[in-house]
C-alpha atoms as a PDB file:
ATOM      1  CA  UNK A   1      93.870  69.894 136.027  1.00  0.00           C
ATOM      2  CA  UNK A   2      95.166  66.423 136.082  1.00  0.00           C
ATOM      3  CA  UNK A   3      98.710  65.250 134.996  1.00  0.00           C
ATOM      4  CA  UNK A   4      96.526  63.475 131.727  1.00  0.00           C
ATOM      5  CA  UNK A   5      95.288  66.836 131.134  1.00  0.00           C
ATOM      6  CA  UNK A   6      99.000  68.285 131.153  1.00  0.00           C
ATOM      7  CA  UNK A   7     100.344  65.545 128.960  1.00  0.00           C
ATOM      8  CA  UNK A   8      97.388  65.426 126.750  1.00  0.00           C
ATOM      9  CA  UNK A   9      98.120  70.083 126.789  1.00  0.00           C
ATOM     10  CA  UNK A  10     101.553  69.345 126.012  1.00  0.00           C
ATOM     11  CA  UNK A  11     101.143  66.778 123.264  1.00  0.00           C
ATOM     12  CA  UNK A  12      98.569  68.898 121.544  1.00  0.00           C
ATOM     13  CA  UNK A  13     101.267  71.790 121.249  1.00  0.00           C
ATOM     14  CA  UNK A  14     103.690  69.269 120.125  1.00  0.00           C
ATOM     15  CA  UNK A  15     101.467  68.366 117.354  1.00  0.00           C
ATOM     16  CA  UNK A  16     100.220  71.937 116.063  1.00  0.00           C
ATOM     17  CA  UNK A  17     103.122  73.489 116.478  1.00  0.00           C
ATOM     18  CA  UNK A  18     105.100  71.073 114.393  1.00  0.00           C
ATOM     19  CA  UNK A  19     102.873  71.802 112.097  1.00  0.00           C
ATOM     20  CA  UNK A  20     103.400  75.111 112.065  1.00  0.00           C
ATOM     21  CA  UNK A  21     107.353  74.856 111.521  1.00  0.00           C
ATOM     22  CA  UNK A  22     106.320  72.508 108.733  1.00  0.00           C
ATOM     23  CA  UNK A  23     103.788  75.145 106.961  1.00  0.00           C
ATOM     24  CA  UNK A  24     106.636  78.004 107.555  1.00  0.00           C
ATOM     25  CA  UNK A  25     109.828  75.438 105.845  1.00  0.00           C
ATOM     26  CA  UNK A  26     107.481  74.719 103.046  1.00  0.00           C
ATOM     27  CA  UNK A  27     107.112  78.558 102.064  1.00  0.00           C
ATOM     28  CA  UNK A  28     110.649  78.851 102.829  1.00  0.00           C
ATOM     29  CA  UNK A  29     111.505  76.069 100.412  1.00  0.00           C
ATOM     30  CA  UNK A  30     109.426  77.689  97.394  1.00  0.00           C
ATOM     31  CA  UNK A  31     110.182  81.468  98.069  1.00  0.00           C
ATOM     32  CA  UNK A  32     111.722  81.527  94.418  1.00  0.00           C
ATOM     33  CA  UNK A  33     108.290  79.583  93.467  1.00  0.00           C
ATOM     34  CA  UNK A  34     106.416  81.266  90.461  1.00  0.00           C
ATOM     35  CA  UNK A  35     102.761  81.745  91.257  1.00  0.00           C
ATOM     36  CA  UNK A  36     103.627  80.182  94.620  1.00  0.00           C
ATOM     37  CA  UNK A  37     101.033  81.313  97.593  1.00  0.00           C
ATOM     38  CA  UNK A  38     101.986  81.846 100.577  1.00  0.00           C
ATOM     39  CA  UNK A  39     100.565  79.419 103.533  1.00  0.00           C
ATOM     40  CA  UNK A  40      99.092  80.157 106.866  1.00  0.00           C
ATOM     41  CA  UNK A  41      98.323  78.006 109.627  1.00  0.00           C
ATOM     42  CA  UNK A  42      94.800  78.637 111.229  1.00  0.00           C
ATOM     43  CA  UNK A  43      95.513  77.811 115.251  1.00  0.00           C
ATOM     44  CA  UNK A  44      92.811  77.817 118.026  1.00  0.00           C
ATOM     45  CA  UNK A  45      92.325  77.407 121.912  1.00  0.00           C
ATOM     46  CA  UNK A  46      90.420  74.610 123.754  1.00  0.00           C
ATOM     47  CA  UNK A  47      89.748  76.428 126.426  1.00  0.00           C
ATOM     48  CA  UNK A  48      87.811  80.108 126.580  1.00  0.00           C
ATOM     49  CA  UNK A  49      90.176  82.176 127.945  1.00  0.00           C
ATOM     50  CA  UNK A  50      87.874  85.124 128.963  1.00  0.00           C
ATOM     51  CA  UNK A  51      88.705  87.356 132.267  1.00  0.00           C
ATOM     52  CA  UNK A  52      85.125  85.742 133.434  1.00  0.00           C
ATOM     53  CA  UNK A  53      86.424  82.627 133.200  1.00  0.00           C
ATOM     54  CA  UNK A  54      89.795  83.516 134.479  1.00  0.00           C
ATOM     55  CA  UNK A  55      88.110  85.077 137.367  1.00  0.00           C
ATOM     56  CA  UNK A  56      86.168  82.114 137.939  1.00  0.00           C
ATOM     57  CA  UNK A  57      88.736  79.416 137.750  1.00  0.00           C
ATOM     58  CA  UNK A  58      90.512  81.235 140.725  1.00  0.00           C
ATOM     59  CA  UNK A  59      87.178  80.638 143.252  1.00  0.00           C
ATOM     60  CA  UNK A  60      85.483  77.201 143.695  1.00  0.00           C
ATOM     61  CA  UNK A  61      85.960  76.035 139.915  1.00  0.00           C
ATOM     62  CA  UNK A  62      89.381  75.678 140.354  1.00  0.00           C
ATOM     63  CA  UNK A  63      88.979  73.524 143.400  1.00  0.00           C
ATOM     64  CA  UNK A  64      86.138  70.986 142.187  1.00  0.00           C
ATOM     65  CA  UNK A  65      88.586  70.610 138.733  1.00  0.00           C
ATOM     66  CA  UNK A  66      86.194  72.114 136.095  1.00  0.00           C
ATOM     67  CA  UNK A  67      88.642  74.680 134.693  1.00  0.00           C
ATOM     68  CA  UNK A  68      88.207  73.083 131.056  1.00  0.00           C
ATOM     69  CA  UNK A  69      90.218  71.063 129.275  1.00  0.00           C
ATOM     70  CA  UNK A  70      92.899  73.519 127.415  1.00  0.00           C
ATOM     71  CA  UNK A  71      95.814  73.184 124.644  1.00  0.00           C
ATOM     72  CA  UNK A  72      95.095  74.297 121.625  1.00  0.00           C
ATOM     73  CA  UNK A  73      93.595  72.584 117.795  1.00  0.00           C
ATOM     74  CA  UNK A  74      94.991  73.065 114.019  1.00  0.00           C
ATOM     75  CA  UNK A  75      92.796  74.216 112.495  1.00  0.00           C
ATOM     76  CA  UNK A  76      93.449  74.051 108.528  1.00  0.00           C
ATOM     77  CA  UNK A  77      95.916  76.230 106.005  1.00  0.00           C
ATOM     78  CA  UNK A  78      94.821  79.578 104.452  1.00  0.00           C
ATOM     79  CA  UNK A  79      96.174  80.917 101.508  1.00  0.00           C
ATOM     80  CA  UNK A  80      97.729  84.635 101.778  1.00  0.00           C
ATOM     81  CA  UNK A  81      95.821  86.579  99.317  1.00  0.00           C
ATOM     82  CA  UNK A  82      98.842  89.121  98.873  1.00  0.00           C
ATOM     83  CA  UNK A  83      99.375  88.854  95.489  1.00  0.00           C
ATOM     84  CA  UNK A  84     102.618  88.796  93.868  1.00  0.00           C
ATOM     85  CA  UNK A  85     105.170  90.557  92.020  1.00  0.00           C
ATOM     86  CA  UNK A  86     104.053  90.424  88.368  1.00  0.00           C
ATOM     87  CA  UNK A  87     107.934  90.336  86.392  1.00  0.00           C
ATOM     88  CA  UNK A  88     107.610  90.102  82.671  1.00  0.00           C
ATOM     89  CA  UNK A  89     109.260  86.613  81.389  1.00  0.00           C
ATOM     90  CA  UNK A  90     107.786  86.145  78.075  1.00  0.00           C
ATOM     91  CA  UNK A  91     108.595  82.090  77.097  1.00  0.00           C
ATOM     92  CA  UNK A  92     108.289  81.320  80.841  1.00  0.00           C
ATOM     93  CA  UNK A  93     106.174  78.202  81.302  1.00  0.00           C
ATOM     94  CA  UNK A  94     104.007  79.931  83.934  1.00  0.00           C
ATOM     95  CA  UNK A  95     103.766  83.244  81.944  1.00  0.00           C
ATOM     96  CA  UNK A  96     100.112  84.374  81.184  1.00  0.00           C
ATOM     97  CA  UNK A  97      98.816  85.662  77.542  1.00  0.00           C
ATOM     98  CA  UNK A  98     101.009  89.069  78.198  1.00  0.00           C
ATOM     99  CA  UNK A  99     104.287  87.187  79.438  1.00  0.00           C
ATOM    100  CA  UNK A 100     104.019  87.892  82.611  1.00  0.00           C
ATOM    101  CA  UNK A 101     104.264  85.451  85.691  1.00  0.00           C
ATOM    102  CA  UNK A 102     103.925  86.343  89.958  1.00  0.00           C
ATOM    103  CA  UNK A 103     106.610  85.717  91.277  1.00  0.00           C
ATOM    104  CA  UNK A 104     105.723  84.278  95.331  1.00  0.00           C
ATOM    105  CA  UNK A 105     104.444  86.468  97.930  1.00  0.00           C
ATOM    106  CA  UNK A 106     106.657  84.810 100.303  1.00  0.00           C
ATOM    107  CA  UNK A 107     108.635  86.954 102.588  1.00  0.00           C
ATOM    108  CA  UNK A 108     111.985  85.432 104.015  1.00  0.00           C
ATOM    109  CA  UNK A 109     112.025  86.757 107.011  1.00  0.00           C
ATOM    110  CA  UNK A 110     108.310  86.810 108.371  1.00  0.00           C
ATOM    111  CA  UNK A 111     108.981  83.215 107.595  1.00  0.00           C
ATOM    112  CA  UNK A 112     111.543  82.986 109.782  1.00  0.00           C
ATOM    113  CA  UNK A 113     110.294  84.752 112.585  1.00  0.00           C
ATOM    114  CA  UNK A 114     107.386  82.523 112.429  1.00  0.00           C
ATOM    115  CA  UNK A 115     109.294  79.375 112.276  1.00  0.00           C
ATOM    116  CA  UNK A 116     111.399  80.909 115.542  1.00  0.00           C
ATOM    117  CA  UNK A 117     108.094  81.390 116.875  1.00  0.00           C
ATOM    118  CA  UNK A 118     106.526  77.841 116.526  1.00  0.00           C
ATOM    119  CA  UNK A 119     110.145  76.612 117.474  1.00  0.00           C
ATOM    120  CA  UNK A 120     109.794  78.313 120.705  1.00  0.00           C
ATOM    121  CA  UNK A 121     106.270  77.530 121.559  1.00  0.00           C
ATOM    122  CA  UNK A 122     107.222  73.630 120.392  1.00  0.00           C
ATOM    123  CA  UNK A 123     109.601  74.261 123.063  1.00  0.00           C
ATOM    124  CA  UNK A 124     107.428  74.932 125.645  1.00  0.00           C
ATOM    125  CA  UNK A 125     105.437  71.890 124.896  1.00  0.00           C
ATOM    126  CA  UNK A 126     108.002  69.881 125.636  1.00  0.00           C
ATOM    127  CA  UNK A 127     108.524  71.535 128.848  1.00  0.00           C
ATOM    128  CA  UNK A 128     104.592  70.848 129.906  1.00  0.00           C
ATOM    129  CA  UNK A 129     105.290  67.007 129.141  1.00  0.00           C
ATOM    130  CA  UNK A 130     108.899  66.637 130.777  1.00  0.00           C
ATOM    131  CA  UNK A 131     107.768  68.816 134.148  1.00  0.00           C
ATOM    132  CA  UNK A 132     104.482  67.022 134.264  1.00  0.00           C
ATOM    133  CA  UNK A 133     106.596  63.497 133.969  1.00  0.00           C
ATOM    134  CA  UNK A 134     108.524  64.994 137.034  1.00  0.00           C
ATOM    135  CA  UNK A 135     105.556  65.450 138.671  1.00  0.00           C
ATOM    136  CA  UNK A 136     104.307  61.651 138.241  1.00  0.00           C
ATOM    137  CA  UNK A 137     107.445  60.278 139.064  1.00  0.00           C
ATOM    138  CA  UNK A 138     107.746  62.606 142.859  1.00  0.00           C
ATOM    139  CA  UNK A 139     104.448  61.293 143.129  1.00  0.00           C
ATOM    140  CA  UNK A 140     105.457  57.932 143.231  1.00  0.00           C
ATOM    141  CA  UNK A 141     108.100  58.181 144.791  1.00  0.00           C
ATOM    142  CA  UNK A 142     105.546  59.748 147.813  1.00  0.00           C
ATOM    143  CA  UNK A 143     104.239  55.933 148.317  1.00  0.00           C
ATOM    144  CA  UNK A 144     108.415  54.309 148.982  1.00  0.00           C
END
């Protein structure tokens, strides 16, 4: 893999998992929400990670730089399809035909853990792109 392919890693995982902090605010932010749905981000890889391919990216693949590409995509949103608490409010503005509204299937602190999560992982990212811009520059400075 190529210092491109780092940066171009790193700045995918920048992306997505900005994205993901975004997604897990957001159902922070309407936890108190009537009829709010929770939100999941859908995240993939670029890259099969198989033990075949593993395997293989240790022999002669690793050498001639066809490894793949890797970093990962974001994918869409999915709705949780936990429903709510039903709480009777008769006269709330959300309330169905029996006065009753859902009240959000948030959960504070899944939330949280996955914010810590995508936090972490955003992280990380950054790491890729600052130790592959070390990389660059000590290879420039080979050529002084």
């Amino acid at each position: 893999m190529g210092l491109i392919n780092a940066f171009n890693i790193g700045a995918q995982g920048l992306n997505v998992h900005s994205k993901r902090v975004e997604i897990a605010a957001k159902n922070i932010a309407n936890i108190d929400t009537p009829n709010y749905t929770r939100k999941i981000p859908i995240i993939s890889s670029n890259q099969d990670q198989s033990f075949a391919t593993v395997l293989s990216s240790m022999g002669m693949g690793a050498l001639n730089g066809s490894t793949g590409m890797g970093g990962v995509n974001f994918d869409g949103i999915v709705e949780d399809s936990t429903p709510g608490t039903k709480i009777f409010k008769p006269g709330h503005p959300d309330a169905d035909k029996d006065g009753y509204i859902r009240t959000s299937n948030t959960n504070a602190m899944v939330e949280i853990a996955d914010a810590t999560l995508a936090q972490r992982a955003y992280e990380a990212s950054l790491s890729v792109i600052t130790i592959s811009k070390a990389m660059a520059v000590s290879a420039l400075e080979i050529n002084k």
